[in-house]
C-alpha atoms as a PDB file:
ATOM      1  CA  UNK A   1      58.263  -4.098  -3.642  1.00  0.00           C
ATOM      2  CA  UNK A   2      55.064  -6.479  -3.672  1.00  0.00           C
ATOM      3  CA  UNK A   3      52.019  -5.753  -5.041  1.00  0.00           C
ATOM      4  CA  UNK A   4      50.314  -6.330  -1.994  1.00  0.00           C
ATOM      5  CA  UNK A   5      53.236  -3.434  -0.645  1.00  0.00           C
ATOM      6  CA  UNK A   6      52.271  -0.643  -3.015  1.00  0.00           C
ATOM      7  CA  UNK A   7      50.043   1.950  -1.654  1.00  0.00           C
ATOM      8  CA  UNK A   8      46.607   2.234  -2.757  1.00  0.00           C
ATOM      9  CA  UNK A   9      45.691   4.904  -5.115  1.00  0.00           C
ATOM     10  CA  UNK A  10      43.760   7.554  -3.759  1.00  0.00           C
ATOM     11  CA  UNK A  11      40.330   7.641  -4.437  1.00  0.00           C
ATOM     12  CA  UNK A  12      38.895  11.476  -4.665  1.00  0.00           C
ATOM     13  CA  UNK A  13      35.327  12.033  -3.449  1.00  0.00           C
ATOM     14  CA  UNK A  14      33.025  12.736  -6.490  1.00  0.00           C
ATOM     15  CA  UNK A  15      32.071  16.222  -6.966  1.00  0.00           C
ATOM     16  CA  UNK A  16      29.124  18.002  -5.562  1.00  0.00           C
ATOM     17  CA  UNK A  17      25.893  17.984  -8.173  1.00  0.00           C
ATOM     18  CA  UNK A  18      24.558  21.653  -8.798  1.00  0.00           C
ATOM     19  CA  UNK A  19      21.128  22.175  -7.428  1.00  0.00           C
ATOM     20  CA  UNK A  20      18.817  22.211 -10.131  1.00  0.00           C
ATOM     21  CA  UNK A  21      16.602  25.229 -10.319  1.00  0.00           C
ATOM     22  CA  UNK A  22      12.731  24.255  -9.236  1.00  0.00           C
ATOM     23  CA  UNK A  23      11.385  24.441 -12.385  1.00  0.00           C
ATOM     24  CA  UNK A  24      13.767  22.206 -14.214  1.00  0.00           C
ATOM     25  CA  UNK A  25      12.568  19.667 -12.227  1.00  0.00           C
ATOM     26  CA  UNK A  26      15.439  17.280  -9.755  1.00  0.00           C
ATOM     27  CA  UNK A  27      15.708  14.077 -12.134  1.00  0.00           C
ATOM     28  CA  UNK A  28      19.806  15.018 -12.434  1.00  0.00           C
ATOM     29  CA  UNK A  29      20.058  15.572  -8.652  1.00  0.00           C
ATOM     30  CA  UNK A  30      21.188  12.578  -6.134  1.00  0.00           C
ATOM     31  CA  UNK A  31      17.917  12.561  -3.940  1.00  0.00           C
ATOM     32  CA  UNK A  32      18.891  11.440   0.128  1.00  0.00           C
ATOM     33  CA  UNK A  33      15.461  10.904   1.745  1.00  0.00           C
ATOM     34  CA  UNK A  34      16.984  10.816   4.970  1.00  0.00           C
ATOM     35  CA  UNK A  35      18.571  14.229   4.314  1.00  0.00           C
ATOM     36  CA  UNK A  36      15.359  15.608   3.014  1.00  0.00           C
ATOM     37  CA  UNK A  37      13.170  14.796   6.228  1.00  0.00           C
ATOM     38  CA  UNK A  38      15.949  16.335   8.627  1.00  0.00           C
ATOM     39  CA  UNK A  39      15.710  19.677   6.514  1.00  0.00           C
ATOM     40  CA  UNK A  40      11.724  19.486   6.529  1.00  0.00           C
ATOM     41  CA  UNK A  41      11.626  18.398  10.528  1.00  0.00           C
ATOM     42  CA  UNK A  42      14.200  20.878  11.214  1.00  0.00           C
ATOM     43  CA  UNK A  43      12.793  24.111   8.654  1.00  0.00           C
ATOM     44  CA  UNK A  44      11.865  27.377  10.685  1.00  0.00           C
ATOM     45  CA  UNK A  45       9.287  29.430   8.440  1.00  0.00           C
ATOM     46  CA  UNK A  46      10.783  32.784   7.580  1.00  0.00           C
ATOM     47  CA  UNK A  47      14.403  31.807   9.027  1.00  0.00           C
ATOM     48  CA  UNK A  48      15.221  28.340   7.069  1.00  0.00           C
ATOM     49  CA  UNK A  49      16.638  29.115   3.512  1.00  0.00           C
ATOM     50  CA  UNK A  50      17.476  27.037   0.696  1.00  0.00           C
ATOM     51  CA  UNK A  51      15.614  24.694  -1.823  1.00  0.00           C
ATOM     52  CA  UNK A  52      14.666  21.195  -0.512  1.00  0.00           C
ATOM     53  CA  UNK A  53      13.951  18.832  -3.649  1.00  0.00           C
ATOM     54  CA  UNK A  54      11.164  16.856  -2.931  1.00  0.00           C
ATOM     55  CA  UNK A  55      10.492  12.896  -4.672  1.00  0.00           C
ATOM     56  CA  UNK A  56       6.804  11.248  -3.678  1.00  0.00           C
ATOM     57  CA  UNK A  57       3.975  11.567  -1.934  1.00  0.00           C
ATOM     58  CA  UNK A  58       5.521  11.435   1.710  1.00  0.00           C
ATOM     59  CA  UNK A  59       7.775  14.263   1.586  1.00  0.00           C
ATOM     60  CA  UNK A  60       4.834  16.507   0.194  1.00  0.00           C
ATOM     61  CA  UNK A  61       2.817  15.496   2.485  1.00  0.00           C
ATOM     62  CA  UNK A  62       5.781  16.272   5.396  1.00  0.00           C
ATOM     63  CA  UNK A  63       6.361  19.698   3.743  1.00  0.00           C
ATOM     64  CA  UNK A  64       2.852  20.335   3.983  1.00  0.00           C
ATOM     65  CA  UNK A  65       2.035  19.796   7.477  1.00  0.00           C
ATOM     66  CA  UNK A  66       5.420  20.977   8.783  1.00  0.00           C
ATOM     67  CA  UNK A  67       4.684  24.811   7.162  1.00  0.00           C
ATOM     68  CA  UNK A  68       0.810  24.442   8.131  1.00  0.00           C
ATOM     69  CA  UNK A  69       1.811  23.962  12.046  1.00  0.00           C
ATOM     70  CA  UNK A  70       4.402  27.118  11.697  1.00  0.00           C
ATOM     71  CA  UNK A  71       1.707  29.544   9.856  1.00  0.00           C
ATOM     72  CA  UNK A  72       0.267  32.651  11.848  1.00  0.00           C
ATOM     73  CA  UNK A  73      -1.455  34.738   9.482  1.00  0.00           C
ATOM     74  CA  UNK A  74      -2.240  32.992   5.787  1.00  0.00           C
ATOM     75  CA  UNK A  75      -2.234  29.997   3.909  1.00  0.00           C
ATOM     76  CA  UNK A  76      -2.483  29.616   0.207  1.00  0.00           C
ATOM     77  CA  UNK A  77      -3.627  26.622  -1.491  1.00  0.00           C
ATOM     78  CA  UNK A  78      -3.722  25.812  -5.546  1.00  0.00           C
ATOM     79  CA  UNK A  79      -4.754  22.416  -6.305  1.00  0.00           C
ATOM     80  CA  UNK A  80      -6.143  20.051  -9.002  1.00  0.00           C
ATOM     81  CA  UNK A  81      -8.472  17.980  -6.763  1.00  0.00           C
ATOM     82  CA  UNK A  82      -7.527  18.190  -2.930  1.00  0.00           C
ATOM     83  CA  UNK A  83      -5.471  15.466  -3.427  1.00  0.00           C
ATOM     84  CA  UNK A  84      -5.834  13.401  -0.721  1.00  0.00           C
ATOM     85  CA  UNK A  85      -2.414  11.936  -0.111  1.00  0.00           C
ATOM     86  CA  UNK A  86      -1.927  16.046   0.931  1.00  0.00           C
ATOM     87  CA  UNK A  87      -4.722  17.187   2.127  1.00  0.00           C
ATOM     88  CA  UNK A  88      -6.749  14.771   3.288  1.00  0.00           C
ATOM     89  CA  UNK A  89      -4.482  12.627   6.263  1.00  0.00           C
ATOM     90  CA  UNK A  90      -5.885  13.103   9.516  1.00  0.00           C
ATOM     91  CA  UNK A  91      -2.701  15.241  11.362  1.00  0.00           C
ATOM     92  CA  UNK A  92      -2.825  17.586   8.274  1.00  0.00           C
ATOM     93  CA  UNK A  93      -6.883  17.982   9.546  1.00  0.00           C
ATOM     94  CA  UNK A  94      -6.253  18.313  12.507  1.00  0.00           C
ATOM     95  CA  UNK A  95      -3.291  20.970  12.330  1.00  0.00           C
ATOM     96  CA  UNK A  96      -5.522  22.962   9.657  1.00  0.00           C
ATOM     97  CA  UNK A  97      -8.364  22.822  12.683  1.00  0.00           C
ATOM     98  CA  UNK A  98      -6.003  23.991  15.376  1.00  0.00           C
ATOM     99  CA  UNK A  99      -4.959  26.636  13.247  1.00  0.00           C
ATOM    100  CA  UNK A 100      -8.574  27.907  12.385  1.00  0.00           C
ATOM    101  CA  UNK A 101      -9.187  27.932  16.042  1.00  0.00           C
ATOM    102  CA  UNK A 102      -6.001  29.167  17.797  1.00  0.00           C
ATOM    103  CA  UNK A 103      -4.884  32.236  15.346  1.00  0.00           C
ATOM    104  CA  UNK A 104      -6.933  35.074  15.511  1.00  0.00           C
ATOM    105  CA  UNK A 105      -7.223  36.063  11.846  1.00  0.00           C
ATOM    106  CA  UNK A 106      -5.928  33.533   9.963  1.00  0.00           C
ATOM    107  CA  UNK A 107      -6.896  32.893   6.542  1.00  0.00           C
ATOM    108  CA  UNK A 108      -6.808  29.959   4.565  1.00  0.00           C
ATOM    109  CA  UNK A 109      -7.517  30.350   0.666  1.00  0.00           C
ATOM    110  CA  UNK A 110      -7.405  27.286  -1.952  1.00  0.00           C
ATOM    111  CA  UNK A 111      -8.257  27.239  -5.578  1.00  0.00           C
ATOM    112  CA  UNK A 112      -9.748  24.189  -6.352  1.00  0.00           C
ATOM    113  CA  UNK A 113      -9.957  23.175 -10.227  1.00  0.00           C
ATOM    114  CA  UNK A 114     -12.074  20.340 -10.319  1.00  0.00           C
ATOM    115  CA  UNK A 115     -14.544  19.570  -6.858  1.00  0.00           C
ATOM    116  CA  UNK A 116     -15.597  16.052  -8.834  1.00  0.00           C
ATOM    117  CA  UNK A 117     -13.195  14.010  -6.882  1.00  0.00           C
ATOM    118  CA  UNK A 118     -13.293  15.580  -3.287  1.00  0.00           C
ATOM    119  CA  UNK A 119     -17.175  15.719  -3.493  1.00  0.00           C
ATOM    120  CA  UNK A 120     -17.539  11.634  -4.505  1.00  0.00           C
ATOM    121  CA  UNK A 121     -14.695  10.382  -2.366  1.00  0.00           C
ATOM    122  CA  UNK A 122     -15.917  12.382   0.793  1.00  0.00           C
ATOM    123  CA  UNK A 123     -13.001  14.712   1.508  1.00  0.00           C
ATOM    124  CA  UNK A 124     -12.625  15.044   4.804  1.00  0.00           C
ATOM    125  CA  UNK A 125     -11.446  18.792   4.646  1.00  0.00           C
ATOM    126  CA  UNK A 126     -14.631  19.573   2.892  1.00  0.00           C
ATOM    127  CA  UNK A 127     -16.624  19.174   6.368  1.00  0.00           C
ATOM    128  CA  UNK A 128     -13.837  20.989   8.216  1.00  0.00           C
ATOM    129  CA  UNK A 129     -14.457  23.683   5.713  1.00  0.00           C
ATOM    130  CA  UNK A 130     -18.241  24.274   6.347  1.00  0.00           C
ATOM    131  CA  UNK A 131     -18.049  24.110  10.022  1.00  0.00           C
ATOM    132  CA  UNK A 132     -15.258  27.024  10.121  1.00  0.00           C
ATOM    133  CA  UNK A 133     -16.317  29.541   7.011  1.00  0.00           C
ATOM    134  CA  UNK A 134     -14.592  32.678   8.469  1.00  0.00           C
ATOM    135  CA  UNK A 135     -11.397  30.923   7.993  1.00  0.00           C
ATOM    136  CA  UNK A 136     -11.393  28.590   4.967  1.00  0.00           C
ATOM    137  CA  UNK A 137     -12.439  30.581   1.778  1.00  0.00           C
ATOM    138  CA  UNK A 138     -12.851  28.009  -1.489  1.00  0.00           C
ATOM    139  CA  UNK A 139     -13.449  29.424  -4.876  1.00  0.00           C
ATOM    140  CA  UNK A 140     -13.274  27.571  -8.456  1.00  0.00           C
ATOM    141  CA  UNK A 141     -10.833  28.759 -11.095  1.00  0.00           C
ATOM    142  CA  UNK A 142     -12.138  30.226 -14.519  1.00  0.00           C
ATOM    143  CA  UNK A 143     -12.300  27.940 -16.860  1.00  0.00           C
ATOM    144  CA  UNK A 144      -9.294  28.964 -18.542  1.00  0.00           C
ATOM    145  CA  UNK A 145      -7.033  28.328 -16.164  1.00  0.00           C
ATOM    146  CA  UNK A 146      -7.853  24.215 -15.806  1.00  0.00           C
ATOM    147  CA  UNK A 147      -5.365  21.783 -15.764  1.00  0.00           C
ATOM    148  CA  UNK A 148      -2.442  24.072 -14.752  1.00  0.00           C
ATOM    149  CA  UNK A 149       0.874  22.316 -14.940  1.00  0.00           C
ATOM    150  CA  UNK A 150       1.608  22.776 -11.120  1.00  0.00           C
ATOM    151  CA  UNK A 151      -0.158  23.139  -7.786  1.00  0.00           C
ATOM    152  CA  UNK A 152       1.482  24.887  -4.747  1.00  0.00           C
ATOM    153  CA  UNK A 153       0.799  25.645  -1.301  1.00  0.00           C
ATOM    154  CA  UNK A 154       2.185  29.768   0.178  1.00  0.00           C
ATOM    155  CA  UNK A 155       2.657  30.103   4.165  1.00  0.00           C
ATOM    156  CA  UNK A 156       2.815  33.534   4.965  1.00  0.00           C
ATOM    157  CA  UNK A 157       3.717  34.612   1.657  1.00  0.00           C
ATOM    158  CA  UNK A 158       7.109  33.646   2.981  1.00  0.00           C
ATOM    159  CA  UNK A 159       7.353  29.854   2.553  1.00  0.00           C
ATOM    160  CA  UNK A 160       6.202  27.964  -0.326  1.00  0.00           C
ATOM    161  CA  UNK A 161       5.933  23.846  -1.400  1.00  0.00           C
ATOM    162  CA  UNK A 162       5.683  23.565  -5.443  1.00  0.00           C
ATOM    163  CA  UNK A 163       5.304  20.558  -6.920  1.00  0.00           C
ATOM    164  CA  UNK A 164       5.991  20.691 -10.938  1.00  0.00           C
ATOM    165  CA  UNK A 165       3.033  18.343 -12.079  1.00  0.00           C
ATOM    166  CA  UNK A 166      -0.331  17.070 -10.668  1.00  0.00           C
ATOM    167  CA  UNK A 167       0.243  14.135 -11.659  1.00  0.00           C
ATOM    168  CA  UNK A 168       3.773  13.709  -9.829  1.00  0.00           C
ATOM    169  CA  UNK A 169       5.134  13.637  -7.250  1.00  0.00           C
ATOM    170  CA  UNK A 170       8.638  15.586  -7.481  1.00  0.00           C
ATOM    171  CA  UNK A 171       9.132  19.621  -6.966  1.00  0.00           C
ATOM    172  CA  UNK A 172      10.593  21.701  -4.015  1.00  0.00           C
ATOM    173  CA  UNK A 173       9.871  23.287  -0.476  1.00  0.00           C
ATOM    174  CA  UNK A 174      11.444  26.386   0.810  1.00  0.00           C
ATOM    175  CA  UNK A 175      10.954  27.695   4.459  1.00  0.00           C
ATOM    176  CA  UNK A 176      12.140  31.195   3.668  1.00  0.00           C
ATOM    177  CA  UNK A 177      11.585  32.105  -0.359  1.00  0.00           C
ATOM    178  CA  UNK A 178       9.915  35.828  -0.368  1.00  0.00           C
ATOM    179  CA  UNK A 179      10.704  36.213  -3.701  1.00  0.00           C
ATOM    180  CA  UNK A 180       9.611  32.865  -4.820  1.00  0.00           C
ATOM    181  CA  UNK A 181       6.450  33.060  -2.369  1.00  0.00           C
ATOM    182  CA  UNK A 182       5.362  36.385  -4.065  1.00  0.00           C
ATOM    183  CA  UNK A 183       5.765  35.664  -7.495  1.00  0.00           C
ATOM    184  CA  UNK A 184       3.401  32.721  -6.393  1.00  0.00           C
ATOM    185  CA  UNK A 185       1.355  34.679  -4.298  1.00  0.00           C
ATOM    186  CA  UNK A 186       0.852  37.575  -7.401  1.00  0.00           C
ATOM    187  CA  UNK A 187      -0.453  34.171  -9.618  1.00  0.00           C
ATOM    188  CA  UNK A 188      -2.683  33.061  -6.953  1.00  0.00           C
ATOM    189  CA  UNK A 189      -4.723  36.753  -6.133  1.00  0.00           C
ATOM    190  CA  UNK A 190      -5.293  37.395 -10.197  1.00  0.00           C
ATOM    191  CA  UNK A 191      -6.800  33.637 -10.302  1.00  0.00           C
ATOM    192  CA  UNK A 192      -8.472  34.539  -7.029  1.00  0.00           C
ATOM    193  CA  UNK A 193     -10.036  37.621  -8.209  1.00  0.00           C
ATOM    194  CA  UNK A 194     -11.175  36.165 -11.323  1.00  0.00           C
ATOM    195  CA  UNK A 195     -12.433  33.219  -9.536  1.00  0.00           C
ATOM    196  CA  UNK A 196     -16.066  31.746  -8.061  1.00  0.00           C
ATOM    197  CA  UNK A 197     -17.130  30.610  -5.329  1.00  0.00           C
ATOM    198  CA  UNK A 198     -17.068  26.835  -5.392  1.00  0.00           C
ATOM    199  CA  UNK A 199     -20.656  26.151  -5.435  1.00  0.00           C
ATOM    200  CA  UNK A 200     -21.126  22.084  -5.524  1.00  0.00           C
ATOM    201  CA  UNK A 201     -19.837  21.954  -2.077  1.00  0.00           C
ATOM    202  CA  UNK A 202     -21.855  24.267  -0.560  1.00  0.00           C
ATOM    203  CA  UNK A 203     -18.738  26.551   1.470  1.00  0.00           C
ATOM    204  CA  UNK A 204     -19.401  30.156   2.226  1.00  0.00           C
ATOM    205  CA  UNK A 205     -17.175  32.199   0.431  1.00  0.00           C
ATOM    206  CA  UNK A 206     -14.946  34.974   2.245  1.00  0.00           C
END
């Protein structure tokens, strides 16, 4: 028998990596973008489980709109500075608007840690804000709790997007994470409570 006659070896398909958990961050896991924005495009709030790892500022921005259009009741928003590669694109605007207007007792909360940026770069949520003050509610942190090592957004204390750094751009979304979304959610009302209203930007507080 030839070389070019012997079988070739089989080749065995490499094995699955484990899912990191979301606070260890996703540096060990194989990241497939394409994957990623089928899960986000395709995620039903309350009915779509799992973790989706989620690497820059596109696939924040995709997890934030896509739970934003599905919320009824509540959103939940801790943040550094509004940053505006989130919260400041025009569909996220005008999703946020439509949601303001269309469901009858919805309530959208954020903790804001530092107004410096939003208030010299001319946020355009910060307008949105004022215009609609039984809906958006804005208060500023205690000093204590500046620079926090994450920022998340809640959606119906069911779904939540957490993103491990500020200053990064790599965490996780989850369409259906109660347990997740209330240990969150717990966080967020003892800052809340604790909190003032942010004053700088002149928005009513709830």
């Amino acid at each position: 028998m030839t070389a070019s006659d012997r079988p070739e070896p089989e080749t065995l398909a490499p094995s699955p990596q484990p899912l990191p958990h979301p606070e260890r961050g996703f540096d060990n896991a194989a990241h497939d973008a394409a994957e990623t924005a089928q899960l986000l495009d395709n995620g039903i709030l309350g009915l779509s489980s799992g973790i989706i790892p989620l690497e820059g500022r596109g696939e924040f921005a995709r997890a934030v709109l896509r739970m934003c259009s599905q919320a009824r009741r509540d959103i939940r928003i801790y943040t550094r500075d509004l940053d505006p590669a989130l919260y400041d694109r025009p569909e996220l605007l005008e999703q946020l608007k439509r949601t303001a207007l269309e469901r009858r007792g919805v309530c959208i909360r954020i903790l804001l840690e530092d107004s410096t940026h939003p208030r010299k770069n001319d946020h355009r949520l910060i307008p949105l804000m004022r215009r609609l003050p039984s809906r958006f509610a804005l208060r500023k942190p205690p000093p204590e709790q500046s620079d926090r090592p994450t920022s998340y957004l809640i959606a119906d204390l069911t779904a939540v997007v957490h993103r491990g750094h500020p200053k990064t751009y790599q965490g996780h979304a989850d369409f259906h994470d109660r347990r997740g979304a209330d240990r969150l959610n717990r966080e967020f009302m003892e800052i809340w409570e604790r909190s003032e209203a942010e004053r700088e930007l002149r928005i009513l507080d709830l």
